[in-house]
Protein backbone atom coordinates (compact mmCIF):
# COMPACT_ATOMS: atom_id res chain seq x y z
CA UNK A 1 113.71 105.26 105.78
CA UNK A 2 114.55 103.21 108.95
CA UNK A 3 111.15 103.93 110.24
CA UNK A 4 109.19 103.16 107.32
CA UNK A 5 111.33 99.79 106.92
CA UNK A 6 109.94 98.88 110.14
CA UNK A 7 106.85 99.62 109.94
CA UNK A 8 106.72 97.98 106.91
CA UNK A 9 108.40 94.31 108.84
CA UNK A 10 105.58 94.66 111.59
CA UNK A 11 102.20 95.19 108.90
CA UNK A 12 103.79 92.29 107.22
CA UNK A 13 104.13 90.33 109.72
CA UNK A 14 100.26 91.20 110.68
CA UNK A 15 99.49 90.22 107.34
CA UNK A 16 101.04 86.78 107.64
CA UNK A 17 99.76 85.89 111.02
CA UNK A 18 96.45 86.80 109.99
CA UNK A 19 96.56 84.69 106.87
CA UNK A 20 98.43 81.31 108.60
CA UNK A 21 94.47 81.87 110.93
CA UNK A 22 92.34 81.78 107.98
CA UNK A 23 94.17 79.53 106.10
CA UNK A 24 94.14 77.17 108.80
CA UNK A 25 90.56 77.42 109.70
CA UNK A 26 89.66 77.40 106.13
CA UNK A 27 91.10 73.73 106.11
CA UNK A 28 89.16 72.93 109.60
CA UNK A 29 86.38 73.60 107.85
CA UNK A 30 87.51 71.51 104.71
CA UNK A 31 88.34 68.84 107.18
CA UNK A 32 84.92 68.75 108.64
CA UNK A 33 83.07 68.80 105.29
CA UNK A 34 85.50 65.82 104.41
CA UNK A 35 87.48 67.97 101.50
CA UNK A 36 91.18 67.43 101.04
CA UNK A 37 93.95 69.75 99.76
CA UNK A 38 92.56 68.55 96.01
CA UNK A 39 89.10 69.86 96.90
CA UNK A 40 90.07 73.55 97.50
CA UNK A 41 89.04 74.96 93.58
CA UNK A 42 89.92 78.65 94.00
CA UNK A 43 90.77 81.15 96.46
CA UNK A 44 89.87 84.76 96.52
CA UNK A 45 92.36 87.49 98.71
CA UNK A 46 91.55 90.52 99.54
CA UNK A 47 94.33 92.49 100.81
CA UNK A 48 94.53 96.02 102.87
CA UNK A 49 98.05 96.74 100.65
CA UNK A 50 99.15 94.83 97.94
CA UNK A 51 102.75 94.93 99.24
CA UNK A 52 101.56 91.91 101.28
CA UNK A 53 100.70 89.89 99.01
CA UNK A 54 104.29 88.01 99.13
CA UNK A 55 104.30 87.08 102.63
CA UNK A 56 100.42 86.10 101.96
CA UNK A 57 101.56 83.74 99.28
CA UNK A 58 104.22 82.23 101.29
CA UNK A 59 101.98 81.72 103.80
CA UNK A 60 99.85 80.29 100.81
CA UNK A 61 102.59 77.58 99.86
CA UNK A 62 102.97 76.39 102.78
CA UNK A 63 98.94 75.32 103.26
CA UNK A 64 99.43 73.93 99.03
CA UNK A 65 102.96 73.09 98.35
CA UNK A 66 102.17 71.74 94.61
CA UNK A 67 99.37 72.27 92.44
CA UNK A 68 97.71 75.20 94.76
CA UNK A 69 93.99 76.46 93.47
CA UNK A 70 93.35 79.29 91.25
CA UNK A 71 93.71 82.56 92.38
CA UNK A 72 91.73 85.83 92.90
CA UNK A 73 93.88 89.18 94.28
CA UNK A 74 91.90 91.96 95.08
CA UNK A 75 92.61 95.09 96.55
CA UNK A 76 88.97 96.77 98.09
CA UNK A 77 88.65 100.05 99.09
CA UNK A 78 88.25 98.69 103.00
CA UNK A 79 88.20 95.26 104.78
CA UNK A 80 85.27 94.55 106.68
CA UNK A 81 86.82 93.65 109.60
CA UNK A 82 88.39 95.93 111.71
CA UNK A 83 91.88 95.65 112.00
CA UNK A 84 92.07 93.31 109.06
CA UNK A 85 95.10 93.11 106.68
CA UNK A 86 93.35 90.01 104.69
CA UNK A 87 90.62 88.13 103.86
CA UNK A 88 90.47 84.74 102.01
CA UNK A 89 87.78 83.14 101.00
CA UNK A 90 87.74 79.79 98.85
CA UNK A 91 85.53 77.64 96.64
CA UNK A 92 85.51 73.79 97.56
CA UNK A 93 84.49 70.91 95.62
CA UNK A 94 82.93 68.66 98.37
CA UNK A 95 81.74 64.55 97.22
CA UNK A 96 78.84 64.83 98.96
């Protein structure tokens, strides 16, 4: 059980370090198309295990502390990365 319970604490922690990256560039991008926090509509994650997906949405909360966008949680077959433990993508509402 020890084993598993670590092995568990490192894919988790996989998980959330790849999420903090996308979420981050996802809002570089926002930045550079001159969308806010308000602009992000609805965002889609796809997840290698669903046992992730609460270190995914802290991760989450910290990019939207109130009012976050709708939601999409998927769990494919297969990533298309290599290596991946998430993918996020989002719909924006841009002015322009």
């Amino acid at each position: 059980m020890r084993h598993f319970q670590s092995h568990r604490s490192a894919t988790a922690a996989r998980t959330a370090a790849q999420a903090w990256l996308i979420y981050d560039r996802l809002f570089r991008i926002a930045g550079r198309l001159g969308v806010g926090r308000d602009g992000f509509l609805k965002t889609t994650i796809y997840l290698e295990d669903m046992n992730d997906f609460a270190v995914v949405e802290a991760i989450a909360q910290c990019f939207f502390p109130h009012d976050p966008p709708a939601l999409t949680l998927l769990q494919p077959s297969g990533l298309s990365m290599p290596g991946a433990r998430v993918q996020i993508d989002a719909v924006l509402l841009s002015s322009g």
